[in-house]
PDB file of N, CA and C in Angstrom:
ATOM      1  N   UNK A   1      51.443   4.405 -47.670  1.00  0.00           N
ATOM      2  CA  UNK A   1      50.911   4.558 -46.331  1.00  0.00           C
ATOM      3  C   UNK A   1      51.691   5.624 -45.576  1.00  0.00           C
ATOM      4  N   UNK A   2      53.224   5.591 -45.837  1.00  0.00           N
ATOM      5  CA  UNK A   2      53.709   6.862 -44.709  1.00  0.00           C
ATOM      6  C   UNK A   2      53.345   8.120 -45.105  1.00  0.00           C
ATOM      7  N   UNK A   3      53.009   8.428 -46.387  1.00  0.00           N
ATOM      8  CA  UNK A   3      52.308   9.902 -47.088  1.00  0.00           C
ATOM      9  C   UNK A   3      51.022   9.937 -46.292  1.00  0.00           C
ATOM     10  N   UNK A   4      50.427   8.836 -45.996  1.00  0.00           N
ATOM     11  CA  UNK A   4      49.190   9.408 -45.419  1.00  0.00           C
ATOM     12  C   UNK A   4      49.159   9.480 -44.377  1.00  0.00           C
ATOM     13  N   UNK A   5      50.275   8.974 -43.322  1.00  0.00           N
ATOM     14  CA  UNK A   5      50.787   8.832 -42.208  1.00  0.00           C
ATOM     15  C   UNK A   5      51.219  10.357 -41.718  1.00  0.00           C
ATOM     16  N   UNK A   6      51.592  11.215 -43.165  1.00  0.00           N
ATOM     17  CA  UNK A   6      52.523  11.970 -42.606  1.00  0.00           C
ATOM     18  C   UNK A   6      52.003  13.296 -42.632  1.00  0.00           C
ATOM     19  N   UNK A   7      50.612  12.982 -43.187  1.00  0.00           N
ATOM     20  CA  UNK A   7      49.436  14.067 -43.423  1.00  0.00           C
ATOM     21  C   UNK A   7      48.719  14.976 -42.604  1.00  0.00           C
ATOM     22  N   UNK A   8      48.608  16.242 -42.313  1.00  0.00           N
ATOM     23  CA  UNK A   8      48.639  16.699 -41.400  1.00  0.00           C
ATOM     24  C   UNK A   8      47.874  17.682 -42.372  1.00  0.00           C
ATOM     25  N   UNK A   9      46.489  18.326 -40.899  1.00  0.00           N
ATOM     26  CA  UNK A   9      45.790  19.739 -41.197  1.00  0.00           C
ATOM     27  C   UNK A   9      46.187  20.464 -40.313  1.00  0.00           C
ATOM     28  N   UNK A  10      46.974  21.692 -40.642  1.00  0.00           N
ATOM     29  CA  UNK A  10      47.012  22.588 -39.535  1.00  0.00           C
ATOM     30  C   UNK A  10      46.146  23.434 -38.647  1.00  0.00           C
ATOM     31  N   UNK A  11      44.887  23.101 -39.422  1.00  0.00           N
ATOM     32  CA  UNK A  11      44.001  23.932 -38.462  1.00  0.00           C
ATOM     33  C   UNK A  11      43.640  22.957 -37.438  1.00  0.00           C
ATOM     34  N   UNK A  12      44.227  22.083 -37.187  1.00  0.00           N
ATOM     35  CA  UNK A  12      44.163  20.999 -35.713  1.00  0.00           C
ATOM     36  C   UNK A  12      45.117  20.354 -34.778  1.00  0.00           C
ATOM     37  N   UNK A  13      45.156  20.072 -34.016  1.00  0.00           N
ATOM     38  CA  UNK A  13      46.144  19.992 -33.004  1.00  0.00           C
ATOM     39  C   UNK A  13      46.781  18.388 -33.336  1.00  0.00           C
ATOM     40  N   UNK A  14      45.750  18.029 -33.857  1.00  0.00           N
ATOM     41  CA  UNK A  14      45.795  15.801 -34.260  1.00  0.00           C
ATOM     42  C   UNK A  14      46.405  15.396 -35.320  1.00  0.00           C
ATOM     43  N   UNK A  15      47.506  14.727 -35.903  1.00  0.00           N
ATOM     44  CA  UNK A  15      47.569  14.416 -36.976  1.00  0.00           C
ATOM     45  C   UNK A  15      46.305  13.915 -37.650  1.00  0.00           C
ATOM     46  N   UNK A  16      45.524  12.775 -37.022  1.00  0.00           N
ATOM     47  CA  UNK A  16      44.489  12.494 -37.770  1.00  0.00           C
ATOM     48  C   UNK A  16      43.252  13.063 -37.952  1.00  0.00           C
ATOM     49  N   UNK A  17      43.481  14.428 -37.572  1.00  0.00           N
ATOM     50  CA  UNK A  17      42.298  15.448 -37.780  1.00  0.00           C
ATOM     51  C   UNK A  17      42.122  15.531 -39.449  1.00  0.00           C
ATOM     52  N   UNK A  18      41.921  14.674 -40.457  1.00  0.00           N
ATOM     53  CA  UNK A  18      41.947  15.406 -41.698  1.00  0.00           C
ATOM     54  C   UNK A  18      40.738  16.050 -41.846  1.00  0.00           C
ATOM     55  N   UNK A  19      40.710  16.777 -43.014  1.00  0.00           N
ATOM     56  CA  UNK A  19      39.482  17.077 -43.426  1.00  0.00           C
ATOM     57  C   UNK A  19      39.149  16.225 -45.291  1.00  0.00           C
ATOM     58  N   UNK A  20      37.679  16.805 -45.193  1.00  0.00           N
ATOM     59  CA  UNK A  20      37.428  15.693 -46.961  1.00  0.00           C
ATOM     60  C   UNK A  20      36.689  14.751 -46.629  1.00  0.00           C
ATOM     61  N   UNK A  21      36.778  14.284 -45.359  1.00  0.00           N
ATOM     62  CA  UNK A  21      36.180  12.791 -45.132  1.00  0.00           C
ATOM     63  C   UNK A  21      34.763  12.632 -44.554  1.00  0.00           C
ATOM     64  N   UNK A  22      34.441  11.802 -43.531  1.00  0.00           N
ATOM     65  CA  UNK A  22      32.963  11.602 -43.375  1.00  0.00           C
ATOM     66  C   UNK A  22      33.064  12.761 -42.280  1.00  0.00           C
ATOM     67  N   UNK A  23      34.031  12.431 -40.929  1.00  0.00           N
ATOM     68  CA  UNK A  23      33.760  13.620 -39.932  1.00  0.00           C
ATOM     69  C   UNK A  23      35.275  13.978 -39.540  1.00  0.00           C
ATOM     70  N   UNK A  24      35.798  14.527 -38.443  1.00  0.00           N
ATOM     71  CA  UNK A  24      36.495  15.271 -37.421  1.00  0.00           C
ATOM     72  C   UNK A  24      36.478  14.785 -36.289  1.00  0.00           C
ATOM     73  N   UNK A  25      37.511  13.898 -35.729  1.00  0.00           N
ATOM     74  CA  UNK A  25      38.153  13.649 -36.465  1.00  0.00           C
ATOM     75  C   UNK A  25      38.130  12.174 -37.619  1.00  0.00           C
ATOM     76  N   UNK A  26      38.744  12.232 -38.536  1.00  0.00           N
ATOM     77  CA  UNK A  26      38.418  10.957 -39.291  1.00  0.00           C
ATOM     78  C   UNK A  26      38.569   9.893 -38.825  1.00  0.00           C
ATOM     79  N   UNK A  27      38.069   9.561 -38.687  1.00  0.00           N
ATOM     80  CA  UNK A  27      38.059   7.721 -37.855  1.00  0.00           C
ATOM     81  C   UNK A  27      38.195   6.537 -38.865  1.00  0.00           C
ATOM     82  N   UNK A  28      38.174   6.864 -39.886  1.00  0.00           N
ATOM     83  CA  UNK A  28      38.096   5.618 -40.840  1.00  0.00           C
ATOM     84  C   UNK A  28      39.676   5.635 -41.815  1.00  0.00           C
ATOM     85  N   UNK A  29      40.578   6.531 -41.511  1.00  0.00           N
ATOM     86  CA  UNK A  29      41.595   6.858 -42.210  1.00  0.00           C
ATOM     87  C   UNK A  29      43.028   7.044 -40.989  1.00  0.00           C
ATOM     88  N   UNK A  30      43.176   8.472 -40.797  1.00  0.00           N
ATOM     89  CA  UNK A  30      44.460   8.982 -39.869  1.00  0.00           C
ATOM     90  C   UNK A  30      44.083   8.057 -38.594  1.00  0.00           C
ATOM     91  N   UNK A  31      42.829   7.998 -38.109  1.00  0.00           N
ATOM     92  CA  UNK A  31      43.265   7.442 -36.764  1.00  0.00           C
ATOM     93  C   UNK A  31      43.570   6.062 -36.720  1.00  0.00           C
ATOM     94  N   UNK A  32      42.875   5.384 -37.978  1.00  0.00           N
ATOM     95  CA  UNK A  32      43.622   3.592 -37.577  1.00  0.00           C
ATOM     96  C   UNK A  32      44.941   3.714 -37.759  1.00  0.00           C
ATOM     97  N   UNK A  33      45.491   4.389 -38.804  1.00  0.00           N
ATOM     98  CA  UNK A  33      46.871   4.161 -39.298  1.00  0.00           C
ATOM     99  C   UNK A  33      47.915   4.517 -37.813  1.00  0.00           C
ATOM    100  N   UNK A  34      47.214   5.404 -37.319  1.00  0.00           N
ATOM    101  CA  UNK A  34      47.981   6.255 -36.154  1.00  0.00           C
ATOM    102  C   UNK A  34      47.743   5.085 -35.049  1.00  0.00           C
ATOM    103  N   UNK A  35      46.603   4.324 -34.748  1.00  0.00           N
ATOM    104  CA  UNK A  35      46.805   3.682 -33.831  1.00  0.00           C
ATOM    105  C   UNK A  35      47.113   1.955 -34.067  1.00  0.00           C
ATOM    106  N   UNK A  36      47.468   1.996 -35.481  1.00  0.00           N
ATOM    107  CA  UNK A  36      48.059   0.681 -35.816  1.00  0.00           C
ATOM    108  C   UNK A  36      49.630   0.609 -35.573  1.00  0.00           C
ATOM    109  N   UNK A  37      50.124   2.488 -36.061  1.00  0.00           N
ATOM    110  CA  UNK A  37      51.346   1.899 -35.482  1.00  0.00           C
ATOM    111  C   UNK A  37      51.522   1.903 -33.828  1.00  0.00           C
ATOM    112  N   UNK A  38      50.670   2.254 -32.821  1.00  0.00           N
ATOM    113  CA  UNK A  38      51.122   2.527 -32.088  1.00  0.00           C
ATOM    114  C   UNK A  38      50.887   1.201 -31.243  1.00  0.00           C
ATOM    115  N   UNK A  39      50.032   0.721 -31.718  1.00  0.00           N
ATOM    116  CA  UNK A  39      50.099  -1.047 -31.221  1.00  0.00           C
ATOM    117  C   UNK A  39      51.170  -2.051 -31.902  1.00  0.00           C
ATOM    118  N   UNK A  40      52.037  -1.035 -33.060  1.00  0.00           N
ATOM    119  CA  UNK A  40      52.887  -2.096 -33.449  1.00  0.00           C
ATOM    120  C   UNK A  40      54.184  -1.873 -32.575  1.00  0.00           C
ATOM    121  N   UNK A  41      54.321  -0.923 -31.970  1.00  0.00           N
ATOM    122  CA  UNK A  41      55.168  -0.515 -30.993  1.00  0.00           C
ATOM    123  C   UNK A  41      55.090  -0.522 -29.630  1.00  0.00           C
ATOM    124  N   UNK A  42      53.190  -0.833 -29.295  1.00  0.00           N
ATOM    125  CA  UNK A  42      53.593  -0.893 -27.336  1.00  0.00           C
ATOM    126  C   UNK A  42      52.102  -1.489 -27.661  1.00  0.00           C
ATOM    127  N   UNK A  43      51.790  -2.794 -26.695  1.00  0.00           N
ATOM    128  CA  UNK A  43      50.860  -3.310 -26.043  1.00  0.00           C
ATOM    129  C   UNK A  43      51.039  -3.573 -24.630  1.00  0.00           C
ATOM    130  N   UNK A  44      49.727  -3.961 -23.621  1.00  0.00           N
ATOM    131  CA  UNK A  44      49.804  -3.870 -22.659  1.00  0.00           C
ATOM    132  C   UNK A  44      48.782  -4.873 -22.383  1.00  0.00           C
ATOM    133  N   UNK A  45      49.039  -5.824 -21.306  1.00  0.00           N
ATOM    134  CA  UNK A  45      47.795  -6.226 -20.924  1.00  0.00           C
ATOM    135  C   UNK A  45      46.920  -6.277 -19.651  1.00  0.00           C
ATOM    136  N   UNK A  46      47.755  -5.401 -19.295  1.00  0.00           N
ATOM    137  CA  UNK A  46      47.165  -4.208 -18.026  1.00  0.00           C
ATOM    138  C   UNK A  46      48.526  -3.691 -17.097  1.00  0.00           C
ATOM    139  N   UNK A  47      49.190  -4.721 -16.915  1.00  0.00           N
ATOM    140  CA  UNK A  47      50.282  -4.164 -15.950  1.00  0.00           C
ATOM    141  C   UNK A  47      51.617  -4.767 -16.955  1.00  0.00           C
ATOM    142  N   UNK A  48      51.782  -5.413 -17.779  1.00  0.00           N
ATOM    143  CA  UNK A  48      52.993  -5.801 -18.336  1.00  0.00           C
ATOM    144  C   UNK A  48      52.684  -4.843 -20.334  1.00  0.00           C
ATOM    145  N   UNK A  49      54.179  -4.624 -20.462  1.00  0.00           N
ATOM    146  CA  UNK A  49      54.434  -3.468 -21.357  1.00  0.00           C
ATOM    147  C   UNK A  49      54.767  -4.231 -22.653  1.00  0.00           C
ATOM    148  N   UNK A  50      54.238  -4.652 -23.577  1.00  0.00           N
ATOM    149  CA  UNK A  50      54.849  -5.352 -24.795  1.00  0.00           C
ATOM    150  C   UNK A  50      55.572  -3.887 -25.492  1.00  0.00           C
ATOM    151  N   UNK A  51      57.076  -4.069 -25.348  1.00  0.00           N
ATOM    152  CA  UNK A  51      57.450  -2.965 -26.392  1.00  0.00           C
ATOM    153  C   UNK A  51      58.276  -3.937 -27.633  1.00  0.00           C
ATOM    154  N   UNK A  52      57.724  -3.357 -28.548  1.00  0.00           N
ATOM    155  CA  UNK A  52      58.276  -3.504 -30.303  1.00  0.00           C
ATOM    156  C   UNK A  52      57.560  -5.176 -30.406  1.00  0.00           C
ATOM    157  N   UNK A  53      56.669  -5.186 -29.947  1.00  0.00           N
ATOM    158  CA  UNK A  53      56.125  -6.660 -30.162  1.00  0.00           C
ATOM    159  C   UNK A  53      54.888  -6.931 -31.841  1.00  0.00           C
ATOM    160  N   UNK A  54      55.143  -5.618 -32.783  1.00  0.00           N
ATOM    161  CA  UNK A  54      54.898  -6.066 -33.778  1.00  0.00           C
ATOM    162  C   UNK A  54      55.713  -5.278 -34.806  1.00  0.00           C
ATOM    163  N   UNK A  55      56.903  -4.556 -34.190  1.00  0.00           N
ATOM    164  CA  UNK A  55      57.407  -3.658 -35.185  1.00  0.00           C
ATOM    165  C   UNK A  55      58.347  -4.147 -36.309  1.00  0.00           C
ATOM    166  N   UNK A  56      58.513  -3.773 -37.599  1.00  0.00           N
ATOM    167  CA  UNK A  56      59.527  -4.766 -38.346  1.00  0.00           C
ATOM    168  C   UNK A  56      60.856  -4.031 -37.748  1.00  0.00           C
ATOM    169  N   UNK A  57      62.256  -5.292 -37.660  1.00  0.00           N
ATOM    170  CA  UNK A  57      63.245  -4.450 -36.801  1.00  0.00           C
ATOM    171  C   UNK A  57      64.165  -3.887 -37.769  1.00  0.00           C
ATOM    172  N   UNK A  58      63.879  -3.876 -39.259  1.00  0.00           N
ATOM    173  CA  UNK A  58      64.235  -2.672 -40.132  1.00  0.00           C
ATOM    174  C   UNK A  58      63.748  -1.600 -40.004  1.00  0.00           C
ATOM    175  N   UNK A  59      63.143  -1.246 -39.544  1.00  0.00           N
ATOM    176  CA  UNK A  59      62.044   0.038 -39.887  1.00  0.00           C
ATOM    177  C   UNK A  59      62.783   0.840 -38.503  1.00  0.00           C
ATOM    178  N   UNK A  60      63.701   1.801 -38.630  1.00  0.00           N
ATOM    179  CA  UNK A  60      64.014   3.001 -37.612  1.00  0.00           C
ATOM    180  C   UNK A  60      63.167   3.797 -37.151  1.00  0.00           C
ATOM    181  N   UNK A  61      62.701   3.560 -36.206  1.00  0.00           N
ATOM    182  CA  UNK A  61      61.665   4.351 -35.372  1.00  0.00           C
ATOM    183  C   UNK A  61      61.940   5.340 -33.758  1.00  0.00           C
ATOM    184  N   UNK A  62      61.334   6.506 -33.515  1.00  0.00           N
ATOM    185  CA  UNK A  62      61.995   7.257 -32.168  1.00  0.00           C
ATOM    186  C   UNK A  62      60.350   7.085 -31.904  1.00  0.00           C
ATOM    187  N   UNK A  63      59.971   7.109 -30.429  1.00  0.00           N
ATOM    188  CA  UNK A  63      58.654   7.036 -29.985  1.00  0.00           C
ATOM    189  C   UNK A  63      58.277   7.436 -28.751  1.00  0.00           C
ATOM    190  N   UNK A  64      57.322   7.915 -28.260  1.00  0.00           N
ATOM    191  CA  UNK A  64      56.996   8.481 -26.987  1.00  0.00           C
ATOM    192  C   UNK A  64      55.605   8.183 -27.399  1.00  0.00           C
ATOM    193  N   UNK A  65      55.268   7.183 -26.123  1.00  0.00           N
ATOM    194  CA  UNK A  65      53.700   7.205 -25.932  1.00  0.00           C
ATOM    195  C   UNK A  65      53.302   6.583 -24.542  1.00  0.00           C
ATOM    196  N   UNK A  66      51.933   6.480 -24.303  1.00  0.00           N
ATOM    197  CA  UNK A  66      51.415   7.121 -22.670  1.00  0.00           C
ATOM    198  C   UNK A  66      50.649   5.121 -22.715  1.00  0.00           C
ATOM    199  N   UNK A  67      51.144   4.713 -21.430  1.00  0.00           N
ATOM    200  CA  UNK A  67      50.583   4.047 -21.390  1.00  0.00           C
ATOM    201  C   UNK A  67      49.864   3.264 -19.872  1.00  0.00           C
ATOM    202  N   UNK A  68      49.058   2.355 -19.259  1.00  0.00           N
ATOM    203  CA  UNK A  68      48.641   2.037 -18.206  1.00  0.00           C
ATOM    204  C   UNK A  68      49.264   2.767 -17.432  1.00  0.00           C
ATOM    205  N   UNK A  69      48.530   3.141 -15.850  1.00  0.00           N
ATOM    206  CA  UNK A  69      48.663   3.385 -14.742  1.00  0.00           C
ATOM    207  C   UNK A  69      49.774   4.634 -14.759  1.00  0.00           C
ATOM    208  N   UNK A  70      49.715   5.401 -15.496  1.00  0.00           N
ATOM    209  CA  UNK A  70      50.686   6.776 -15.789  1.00  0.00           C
ATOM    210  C   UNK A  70      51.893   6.788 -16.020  1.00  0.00           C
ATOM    211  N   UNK A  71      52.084   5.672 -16.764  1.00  0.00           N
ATOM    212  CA  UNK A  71      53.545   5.555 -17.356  1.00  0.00           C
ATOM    213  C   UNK A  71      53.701   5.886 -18.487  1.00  0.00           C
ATOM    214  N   UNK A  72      55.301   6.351 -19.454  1.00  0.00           N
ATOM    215  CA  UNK A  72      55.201   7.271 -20.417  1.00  0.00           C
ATOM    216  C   UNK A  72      56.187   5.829 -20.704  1.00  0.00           C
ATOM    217  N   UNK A  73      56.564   5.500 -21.664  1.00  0.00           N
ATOM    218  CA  UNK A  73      57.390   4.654 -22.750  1.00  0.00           C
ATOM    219  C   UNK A  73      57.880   5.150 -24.037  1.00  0.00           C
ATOM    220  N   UNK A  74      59.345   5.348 -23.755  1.00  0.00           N
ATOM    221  CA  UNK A  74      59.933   6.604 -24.964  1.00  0.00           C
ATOM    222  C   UNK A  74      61.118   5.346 -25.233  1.00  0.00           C
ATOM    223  N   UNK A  75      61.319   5.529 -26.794  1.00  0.00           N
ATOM    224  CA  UNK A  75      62.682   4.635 -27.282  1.00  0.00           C
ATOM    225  C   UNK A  75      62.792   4.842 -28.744  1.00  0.00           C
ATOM    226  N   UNK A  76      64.208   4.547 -28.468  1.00  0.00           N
ATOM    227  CA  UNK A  76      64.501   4.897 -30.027  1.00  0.00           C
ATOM    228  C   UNK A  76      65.331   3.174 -30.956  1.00  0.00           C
ATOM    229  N   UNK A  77      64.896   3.130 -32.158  1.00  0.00           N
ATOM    230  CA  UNK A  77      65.282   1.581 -32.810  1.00  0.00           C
ATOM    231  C   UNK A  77      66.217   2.247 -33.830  1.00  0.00           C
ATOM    232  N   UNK A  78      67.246   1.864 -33.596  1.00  0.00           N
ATOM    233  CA  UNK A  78      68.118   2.313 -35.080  1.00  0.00           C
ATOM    234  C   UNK A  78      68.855   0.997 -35.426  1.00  0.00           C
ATOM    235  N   UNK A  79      68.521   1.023 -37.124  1.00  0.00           N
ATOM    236  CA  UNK A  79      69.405  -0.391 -37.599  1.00  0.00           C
ATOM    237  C   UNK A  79      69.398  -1.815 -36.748  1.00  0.00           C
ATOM    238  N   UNK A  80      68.045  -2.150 -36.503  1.00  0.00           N
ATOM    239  CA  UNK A  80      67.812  -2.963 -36.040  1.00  0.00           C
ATOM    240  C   UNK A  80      68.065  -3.192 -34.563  1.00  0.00           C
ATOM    241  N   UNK A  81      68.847  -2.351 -33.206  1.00  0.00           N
ATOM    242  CA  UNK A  81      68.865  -2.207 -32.326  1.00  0.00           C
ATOM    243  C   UNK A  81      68.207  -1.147 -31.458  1.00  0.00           C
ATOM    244  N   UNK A  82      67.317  -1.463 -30.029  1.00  0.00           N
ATOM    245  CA  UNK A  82      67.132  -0.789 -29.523  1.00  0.00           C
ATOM    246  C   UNK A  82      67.839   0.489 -28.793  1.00  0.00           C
ATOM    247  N   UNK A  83      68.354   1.375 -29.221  1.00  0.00           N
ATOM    248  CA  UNK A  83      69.424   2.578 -28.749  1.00  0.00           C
ATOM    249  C   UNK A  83      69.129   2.861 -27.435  1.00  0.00           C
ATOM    250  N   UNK A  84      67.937   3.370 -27.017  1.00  0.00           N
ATOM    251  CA  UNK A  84      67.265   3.893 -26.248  1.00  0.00           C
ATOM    252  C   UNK A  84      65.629   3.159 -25.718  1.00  0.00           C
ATOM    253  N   UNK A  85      65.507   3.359 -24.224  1.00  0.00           N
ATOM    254  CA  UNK A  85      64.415   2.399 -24.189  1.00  0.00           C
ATOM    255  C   UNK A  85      64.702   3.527 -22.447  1.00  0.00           C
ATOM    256  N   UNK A  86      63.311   4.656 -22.431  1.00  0.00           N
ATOM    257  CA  UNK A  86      62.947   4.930 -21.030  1.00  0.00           C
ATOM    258  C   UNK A  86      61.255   4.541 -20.608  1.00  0.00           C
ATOM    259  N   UNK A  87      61.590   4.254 -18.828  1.00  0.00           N
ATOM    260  CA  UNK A  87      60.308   4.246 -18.672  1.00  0.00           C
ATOM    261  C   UNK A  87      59.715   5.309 -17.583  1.00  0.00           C
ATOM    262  N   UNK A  88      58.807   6.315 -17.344  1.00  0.00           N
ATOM    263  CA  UNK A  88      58.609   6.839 -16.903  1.00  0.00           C
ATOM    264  C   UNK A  88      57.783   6.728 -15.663  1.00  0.00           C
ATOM    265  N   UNK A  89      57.284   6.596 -14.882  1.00  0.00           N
ATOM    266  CA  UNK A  89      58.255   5.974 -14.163  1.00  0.00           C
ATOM    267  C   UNK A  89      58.885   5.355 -13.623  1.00  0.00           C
ATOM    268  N   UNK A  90      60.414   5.511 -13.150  1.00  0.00           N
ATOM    269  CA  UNK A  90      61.279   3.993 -13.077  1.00  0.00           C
ATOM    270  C   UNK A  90      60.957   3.132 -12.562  1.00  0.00           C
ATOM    271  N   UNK A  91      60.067   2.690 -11.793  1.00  0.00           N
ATOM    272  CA  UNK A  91      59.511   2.006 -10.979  1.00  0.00           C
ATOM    273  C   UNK A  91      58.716   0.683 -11.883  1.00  0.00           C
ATOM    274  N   UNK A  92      58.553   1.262 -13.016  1.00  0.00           N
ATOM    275  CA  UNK A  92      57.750   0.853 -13.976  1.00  0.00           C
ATOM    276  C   UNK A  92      58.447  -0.250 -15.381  1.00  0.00           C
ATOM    277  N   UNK A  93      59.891   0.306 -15.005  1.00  0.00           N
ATOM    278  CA  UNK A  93      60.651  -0.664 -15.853  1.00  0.00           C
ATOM    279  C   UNK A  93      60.688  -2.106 -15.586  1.00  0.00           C
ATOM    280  N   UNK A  94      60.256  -2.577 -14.533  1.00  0.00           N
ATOM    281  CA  UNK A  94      60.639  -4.188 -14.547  1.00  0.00           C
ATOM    282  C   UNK A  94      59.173  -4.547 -15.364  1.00  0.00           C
ATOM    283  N   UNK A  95      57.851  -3.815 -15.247  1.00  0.00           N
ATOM    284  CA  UNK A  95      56.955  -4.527 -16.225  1.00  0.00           C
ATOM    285  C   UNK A  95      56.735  -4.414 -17.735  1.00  0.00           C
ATOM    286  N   UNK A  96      58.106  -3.937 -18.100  1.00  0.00           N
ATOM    287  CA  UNK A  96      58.402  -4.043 -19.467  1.00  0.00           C
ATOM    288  C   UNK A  96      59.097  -5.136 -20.026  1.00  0.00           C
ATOM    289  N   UNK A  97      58.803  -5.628 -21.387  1.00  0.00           N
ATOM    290  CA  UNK A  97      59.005  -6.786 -22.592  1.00  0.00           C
ATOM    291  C   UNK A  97      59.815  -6.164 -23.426  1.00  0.00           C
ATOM    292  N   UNK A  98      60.905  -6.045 -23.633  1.00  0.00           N
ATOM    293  CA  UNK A  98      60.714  -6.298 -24.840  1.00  0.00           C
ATOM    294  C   UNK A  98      60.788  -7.616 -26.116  1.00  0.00           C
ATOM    295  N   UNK A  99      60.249  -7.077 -26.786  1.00  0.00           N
ATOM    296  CA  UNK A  99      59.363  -8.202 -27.602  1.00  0.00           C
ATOM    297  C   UNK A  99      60.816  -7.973 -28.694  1.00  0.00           C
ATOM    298  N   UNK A 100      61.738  -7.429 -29.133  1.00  0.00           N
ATOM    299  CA  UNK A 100      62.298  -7.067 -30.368  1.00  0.00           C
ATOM    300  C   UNK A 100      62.951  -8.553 -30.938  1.00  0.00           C
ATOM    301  N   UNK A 101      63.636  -9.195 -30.125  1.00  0.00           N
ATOM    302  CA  UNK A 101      63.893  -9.959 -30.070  1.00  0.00           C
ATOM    303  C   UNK A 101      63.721 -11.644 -30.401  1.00  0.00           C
ATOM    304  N   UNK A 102      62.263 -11.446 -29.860  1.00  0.00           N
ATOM    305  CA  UNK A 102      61.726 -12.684 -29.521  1.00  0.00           C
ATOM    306  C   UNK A 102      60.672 -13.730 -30.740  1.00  0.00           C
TER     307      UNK A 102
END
């Protein structure tokens, strides 16, 4: 899965732009994988932030992604600890979880 994860056409701006498949972008391949991990790393259920609420806490991960009401959620997991954990903006940090833990 991370080979196909890590698959990339350069004639597109998307990782999951492949080509070969039914269309452009592929919807049945790059984009679930792309948005499976990105629900394994941030859910929301409108105003509260699940972060790492399905991630395994072996798996070292750095992340930046966009979520409710114009907030950005960037963090980094190394060796099983959260290193880094911003929220953009600050205002926005008390409706964050994290889940790593729990």
């Amino acid at each position: 899965m991370t080979a196909r994860a890590k698959r990339i056409n350069g004639g597109y701006r998307f990782p999951a732009m492949w080509t070969g498949f039914d269309s452009i972008p592929d919807q049945d391949h790059g984009v679930n994988i792309l948005t499976t991990l990105q629900c394994m790393l941030l859910q929301s259920d409108g105003r509260t932030l699940y972060v790492l609420p399905a991630w395994p806490k072996h798996w070292d991960v750095s992340f930046k992604l966009h979520a409710p009401l114009n907030t950005t959620v960037e963090g980094v997991l190394k060796a099983g600890k959260l290193e880094k954990l911003t929220v953009t903006p600050e205002a926005r940090a008390k409706d964050v979880v994290n889940m790593l833990g729990k």
